[in-house]
Protein backbone atom coordinates (compact mmCIF):
# COMPACT_ATOMS: atom_id res chain seq x y z
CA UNK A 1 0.00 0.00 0.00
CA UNK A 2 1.44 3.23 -0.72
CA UNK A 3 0.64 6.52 1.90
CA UNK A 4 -2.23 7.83 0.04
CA UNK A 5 -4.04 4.41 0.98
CA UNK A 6 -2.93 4.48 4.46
CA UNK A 7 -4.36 7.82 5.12
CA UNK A 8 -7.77 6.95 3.27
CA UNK A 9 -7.78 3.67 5.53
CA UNK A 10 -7.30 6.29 8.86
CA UNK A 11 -10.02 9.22 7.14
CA UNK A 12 -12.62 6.24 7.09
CA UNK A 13 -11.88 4.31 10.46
CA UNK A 14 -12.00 7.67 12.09
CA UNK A 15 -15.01 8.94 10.03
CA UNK A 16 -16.90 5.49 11.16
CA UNK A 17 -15.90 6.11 14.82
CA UNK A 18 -16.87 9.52 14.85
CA UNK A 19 -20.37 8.84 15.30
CA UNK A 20 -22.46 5.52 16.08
CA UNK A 21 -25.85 4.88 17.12
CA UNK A 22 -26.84 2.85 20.02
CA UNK A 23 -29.81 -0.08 20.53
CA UNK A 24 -32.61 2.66 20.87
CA UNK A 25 -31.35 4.18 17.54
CA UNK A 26 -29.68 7.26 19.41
CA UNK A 27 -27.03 9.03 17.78
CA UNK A 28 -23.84 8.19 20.30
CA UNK A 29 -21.11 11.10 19.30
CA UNK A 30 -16.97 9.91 20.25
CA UNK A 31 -15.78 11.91 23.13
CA UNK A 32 -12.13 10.86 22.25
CA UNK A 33 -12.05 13.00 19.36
CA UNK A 34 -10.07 15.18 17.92
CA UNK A 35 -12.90 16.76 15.15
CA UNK A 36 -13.86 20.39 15.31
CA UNK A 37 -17.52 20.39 16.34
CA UNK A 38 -18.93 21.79 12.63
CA UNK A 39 -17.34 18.08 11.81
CA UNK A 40 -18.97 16.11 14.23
CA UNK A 41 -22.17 17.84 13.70
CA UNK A 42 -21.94 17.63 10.17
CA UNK A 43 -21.23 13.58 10.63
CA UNK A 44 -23.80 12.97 12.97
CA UNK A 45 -26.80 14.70 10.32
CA UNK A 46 -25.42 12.76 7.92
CA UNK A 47 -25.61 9.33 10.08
CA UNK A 48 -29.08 10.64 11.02
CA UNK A 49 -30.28 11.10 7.15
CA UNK A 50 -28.81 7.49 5.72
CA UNK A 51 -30.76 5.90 8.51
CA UNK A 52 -33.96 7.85 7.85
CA UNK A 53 -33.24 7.15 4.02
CA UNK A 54 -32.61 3.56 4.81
CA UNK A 55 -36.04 2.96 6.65
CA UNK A 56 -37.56 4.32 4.56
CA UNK A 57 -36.07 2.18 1.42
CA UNK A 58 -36.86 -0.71 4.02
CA UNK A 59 -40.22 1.12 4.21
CA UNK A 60 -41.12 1.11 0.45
CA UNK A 61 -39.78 -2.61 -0.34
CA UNK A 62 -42.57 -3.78 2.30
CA UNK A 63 -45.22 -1.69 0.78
CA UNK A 64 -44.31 -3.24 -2.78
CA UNK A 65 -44.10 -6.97 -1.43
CA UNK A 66 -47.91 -6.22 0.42
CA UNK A 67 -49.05 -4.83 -3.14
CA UNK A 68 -47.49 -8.01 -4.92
């Protein structure tokens, strides 16, 4: 792997540890971070809208099975 890879590699694990969402579906936000808070915020809407856009793509493929 050559640096460039590396770094990507570090971007993403730290991107995916940024923000996580517990059992209830809460949005949990890393405390051991060093992100500026615009960051974290910005991560944390954007975990927020992929899970509202994935329920309601799970959401849809139910409706379409019940109409089939």
């Amino acid at each position: 792997m050559d640096t460039a890879e590396l770094l990507e590699d570090d971007v993403v694990d730290k991107k995916a540890e940024l923000v996580n969402f517990d059992n209830e579906g809460n949005i949990i936000v890393s405390k051991h971070t060093e992100a500026s808070a615009k960051l974290v915020a910005r991560r944390a809407i954007e975990a927020h809208l992929e899970r509202k856009r994935l329920q309601l793509d799970d959401y849809w493929d139910d409706l379409e099975k019940e109409l089939n």
